[in-house]
N, C-alpha and C. Protein backbone atom coordinates (compact mmCIF):
# COMPACT_ATOMS: atom_id res chain seq x y z
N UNK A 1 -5.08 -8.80 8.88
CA UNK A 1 -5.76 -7.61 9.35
C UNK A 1 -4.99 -6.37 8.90
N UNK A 2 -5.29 -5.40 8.56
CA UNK A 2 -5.05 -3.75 7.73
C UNK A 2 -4.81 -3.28 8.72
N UNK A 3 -3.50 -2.95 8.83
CA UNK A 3 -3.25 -1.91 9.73
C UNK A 3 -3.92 -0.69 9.43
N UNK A 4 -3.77 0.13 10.83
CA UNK A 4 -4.67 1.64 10.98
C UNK A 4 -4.28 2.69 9.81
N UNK A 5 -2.95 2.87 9.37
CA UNK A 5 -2.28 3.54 8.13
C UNK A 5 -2.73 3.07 7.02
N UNK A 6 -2.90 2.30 6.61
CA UNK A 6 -3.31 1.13 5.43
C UNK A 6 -4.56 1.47 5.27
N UNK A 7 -5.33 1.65 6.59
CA UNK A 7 -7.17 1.79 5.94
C UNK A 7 -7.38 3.50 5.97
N UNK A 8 -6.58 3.97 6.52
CA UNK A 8 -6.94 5.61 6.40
C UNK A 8 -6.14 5.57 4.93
N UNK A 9 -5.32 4.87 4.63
CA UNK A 9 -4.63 5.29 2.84
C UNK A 9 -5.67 4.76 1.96
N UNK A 10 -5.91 3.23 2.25
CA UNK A 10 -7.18 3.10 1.66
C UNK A 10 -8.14 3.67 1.79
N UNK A 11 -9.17 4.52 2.39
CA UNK A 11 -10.28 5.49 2.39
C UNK A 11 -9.75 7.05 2.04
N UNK A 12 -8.67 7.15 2.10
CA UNK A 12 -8.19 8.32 1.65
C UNK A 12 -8.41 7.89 0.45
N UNK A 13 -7.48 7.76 -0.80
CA UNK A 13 -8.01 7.29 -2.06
C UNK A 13 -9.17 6.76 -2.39
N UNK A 14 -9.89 6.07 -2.05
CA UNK A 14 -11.36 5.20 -2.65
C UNK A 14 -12.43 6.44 -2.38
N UNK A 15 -11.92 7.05 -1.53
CA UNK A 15 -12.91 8.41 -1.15
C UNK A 15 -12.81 9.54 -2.43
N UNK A 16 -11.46 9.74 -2.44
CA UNK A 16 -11.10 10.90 -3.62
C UNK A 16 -11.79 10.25 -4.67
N UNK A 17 -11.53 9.27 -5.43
CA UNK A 17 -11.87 8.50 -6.99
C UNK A 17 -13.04 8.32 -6.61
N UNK A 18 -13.82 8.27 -5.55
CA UNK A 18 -15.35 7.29 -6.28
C UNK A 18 -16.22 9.04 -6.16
N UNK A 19 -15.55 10.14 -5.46
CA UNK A 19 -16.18 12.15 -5.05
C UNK A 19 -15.52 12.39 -6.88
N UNK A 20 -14.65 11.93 -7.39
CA UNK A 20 -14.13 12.42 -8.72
C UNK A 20 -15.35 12.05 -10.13
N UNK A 21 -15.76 13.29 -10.92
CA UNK A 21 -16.31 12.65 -11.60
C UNK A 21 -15.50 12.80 -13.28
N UNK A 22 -15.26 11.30 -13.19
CA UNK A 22 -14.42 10.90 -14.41
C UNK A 22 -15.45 11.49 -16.02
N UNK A 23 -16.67 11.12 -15.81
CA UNK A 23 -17.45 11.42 -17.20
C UNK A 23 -17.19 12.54 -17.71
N UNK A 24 -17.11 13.69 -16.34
CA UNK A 24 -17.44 15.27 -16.91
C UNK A 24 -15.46 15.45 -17.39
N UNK A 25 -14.91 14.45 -16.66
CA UNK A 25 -13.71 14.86 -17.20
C UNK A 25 -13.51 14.75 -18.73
N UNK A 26 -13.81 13.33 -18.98
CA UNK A 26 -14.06 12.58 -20.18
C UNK A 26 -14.62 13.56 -21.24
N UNK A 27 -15.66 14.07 -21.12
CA UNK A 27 -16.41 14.81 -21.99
C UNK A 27 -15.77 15.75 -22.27
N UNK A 28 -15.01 16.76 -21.07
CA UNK A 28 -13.96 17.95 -21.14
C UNK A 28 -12.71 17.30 -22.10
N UNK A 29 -12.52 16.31 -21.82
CA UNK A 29 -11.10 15.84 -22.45
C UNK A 29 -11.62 15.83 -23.84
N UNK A 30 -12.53 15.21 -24.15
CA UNK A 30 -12.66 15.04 -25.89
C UNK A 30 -13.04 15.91 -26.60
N UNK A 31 -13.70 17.30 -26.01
CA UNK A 31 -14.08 18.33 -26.30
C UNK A 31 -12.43 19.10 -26.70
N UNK A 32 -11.24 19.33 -26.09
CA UNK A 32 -10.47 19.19 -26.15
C UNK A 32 -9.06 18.92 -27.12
N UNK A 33 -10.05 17.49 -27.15
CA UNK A 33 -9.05 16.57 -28.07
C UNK A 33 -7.60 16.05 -27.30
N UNK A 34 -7.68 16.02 -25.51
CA UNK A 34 -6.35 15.57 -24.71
C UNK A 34 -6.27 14.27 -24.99
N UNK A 35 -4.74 14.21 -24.93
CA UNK A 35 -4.50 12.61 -25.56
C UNK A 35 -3.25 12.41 -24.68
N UNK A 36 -2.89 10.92 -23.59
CA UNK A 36 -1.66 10.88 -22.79
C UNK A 36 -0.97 10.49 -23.68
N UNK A 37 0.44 11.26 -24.24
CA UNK A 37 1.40 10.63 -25.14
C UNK A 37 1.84 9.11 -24.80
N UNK A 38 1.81 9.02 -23.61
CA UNK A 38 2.48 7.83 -23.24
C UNK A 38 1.90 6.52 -23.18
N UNK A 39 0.48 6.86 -23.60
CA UNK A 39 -0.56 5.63 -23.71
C UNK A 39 -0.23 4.63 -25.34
N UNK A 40 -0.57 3.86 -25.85
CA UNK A 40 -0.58 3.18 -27.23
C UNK A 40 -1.66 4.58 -27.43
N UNK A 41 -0.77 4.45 -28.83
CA UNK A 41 -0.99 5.66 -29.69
C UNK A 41 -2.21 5.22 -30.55
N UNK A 42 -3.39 6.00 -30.43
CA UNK A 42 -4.65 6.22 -30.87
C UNK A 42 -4.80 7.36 -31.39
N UNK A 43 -4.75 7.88 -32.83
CA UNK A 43 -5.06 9.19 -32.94
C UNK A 43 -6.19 10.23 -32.80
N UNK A 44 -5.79 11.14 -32.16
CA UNK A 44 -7.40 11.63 -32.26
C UNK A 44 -8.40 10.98 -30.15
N UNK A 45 -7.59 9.99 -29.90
CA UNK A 45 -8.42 8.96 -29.09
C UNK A 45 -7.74 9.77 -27.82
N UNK A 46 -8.93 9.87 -26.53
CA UNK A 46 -9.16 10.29 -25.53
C UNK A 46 -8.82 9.22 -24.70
N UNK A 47 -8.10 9.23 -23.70
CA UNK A 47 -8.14 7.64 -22.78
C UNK A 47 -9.63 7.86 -22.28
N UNK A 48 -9.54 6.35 -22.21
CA UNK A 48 -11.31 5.69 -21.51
C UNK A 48 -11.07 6.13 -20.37
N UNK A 49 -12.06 6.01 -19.48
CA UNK A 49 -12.24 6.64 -18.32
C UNK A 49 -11.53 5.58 -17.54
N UNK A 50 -11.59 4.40 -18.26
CA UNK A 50 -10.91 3.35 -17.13
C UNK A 50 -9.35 3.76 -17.11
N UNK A 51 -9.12 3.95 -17.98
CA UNK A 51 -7.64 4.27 -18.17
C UNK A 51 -7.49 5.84 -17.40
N UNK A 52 -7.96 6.51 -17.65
CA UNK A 52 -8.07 7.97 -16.39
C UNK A 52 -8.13 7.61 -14.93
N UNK A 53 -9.02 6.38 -14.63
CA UNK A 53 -8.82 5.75 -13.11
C UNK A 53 -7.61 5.39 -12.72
N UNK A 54 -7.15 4.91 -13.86
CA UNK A 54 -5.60 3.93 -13.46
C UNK A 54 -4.59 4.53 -13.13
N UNK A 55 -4.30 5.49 -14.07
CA UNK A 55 -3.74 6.94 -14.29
C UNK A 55 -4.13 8.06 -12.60
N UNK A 56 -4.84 8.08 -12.35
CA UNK A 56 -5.60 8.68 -11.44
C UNK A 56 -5.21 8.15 -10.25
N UNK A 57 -5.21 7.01 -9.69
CA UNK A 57 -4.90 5.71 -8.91
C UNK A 57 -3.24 5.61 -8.47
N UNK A 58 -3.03 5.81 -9.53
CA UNK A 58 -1.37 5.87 -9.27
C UNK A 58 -0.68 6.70 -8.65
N UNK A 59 -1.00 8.13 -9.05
CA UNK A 59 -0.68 9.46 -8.91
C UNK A 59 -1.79 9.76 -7.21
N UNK A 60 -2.48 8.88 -7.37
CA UNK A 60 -3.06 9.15 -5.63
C UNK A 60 -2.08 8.40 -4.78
N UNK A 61 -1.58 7.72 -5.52
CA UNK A 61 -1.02 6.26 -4.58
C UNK A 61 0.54 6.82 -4.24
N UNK A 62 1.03 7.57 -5.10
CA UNK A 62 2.35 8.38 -4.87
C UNK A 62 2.15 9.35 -3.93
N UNK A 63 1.29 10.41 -3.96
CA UNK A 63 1.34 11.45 -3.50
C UNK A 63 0.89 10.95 -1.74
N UNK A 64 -0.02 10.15 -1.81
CA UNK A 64 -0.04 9.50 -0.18
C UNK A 64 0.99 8.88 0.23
N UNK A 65 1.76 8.17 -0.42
CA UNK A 65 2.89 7.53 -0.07
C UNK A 65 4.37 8.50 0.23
N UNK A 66 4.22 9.55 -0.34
CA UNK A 66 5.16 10.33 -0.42
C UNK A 66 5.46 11.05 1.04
N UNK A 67 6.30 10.37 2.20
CA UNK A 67 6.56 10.70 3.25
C UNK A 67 7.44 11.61 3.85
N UNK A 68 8.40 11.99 2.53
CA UNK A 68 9.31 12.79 2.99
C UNK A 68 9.23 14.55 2.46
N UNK A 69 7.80 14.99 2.07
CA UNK A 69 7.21 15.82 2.04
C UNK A 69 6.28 16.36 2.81
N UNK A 70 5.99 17.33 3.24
CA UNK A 70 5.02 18.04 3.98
C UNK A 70 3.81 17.97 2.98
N UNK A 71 3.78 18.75 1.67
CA UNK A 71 2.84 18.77 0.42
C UNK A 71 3.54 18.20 -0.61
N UNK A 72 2.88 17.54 -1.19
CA UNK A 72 3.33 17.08 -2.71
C UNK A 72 2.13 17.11 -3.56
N UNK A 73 2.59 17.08 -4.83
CA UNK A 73 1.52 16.71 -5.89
C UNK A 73 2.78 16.01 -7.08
N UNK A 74 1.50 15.17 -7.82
CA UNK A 74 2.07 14.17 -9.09
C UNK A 74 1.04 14.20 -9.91
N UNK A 75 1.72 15.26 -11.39
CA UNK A 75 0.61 15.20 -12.45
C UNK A 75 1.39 13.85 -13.64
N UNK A 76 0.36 13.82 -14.30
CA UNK A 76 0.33 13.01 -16.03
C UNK A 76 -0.64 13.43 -16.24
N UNK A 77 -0.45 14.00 -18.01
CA UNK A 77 -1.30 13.91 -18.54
C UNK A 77 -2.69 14.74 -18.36
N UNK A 78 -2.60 15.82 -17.61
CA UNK A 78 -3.96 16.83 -16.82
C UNK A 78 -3.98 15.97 -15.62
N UNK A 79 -3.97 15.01 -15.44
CA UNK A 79 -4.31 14.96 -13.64
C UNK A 79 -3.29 15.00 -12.75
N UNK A 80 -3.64 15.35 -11.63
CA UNK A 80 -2.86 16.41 -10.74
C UNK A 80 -3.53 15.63 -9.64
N UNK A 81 -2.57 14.67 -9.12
CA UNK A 81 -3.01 14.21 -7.23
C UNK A 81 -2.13 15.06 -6.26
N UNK A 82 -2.28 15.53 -5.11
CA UNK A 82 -1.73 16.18 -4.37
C UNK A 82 -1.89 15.88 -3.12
N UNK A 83 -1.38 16.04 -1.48
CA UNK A 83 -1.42 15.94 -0.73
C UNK A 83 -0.71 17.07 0.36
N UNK A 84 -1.34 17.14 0.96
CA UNK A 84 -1.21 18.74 1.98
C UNK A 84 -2.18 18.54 3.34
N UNK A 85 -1.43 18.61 4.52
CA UNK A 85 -1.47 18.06 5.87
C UNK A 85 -2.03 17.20 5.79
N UNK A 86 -2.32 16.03 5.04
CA UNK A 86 -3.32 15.05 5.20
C UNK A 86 -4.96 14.93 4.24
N UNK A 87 -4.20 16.09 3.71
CA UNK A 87 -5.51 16.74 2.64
C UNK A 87 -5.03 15.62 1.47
N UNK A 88 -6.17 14.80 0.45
CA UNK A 88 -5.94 14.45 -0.91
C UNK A 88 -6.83 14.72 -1.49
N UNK A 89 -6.22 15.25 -3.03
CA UNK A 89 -7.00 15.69 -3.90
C UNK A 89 -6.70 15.49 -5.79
N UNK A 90 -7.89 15.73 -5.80
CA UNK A 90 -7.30 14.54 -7.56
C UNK A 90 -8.13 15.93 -8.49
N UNK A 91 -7.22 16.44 -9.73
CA UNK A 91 -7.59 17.52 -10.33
C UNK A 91 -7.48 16.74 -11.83
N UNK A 92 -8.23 17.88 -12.34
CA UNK A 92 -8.13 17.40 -14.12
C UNK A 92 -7.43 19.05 -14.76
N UNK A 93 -6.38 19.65 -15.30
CA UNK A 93 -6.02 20.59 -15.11
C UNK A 93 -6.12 20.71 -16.65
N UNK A 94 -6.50 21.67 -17.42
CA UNK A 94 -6.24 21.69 -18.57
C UNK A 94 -5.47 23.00 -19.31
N UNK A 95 -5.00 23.82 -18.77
CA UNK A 95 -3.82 25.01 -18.80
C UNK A 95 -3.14 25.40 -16.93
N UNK A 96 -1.98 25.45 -17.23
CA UNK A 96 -1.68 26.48 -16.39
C UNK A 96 -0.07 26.70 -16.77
N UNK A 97 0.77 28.02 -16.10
CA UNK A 97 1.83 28.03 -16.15
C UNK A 97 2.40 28.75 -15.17
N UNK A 98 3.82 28.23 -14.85
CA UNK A 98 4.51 28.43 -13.34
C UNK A 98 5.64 29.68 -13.70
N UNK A 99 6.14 30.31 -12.71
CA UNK A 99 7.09 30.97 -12.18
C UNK A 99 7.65 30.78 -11.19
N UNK A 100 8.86 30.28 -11.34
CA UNK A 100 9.97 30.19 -9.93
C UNK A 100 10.78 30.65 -10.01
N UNK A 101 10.38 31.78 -9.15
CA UNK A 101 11.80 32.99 -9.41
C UNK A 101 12.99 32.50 -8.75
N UNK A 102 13.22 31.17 -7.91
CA UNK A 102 14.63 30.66 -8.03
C UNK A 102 15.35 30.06 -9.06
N UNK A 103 14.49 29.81 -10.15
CA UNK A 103 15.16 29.65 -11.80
C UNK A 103 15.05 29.78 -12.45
N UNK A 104 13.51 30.56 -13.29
CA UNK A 104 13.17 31.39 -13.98
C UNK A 104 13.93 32.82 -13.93
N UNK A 105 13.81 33.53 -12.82
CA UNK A 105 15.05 35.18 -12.96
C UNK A 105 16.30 35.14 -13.30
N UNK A 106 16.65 33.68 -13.10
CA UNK A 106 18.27 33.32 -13.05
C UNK A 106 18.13 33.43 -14.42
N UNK A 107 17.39 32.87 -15.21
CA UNK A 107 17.33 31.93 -16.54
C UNK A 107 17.52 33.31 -17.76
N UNK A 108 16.69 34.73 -17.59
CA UNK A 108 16.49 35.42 -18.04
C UNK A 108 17.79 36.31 -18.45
C-alpha cells in the first residue's frame, strides 16, 4: 500500500507531465534546432519527445524530492522543473539570463 506522501508525489508529477504539452515543445525545439549535448550525438537531431519525458521525469522527480529547500528548480537542456510551497511545475525555457549581485558585482 502507497503511503499518503508517495501518492501526492505521484499525482504531483503524473499531473504536471500528462497538463505538459511535449509536441508544441517538440515543434519549438526543432524550429530551433535544440539539441541535449549529453544525449548520443545526432546531428542536427532534436530529442524525441520520449526522451523530453524522461528528461522531464527526472528533473520533476528531484525537485519534489528535494527536502531541504523551501523552492527549488532543476534545469537540462531547456527544461526547468521547479517546486515552491508545494507548487510543481515543468517549463521548456529557450533564453534567459541571471544576475546575482552576490557574485556577479564582486566579479566585475
Amino acid at each position: 500500500m502507497e503511503s499518503e506522501p508517495s501518492k501526492v508525489r505521484s499525482l504531483a508529477i503524473e499531473s504536471t507531465m500528462a497538463q505538459f504539452d511535449f509536441a508544441k515543445v517538440s515543434a519549438a525545439a526543432a524550429a530551433v534546432g535544440w539539441n541535449v549535448s549529453t544525449r548520443p550525438s545526432h546531428p542536427g537531431a532534436v530529442p524525441t519527445i520520449d526522451e523530453m519525458k524522461q528528461i522531464s521525469r527526472e528533473l520533476l522527480e528531484k525537485a519534489w524530492d528535494d527536502e531541504e529547500a523551501p523552492s527549488c528548480e532543476y534545469c537540462h537542456g531547456g527544461m526547468r522543473a521547479s517546486r515552491t510551497d508545494g507548487c510543481l511545475t515543468l517549463q521548456f525555457v529557450l533564453e534567459e539570463a541571471y544576475f546575482v549581485a552576490a557574485i556577479d558585482a564582486v566579479d566585475k
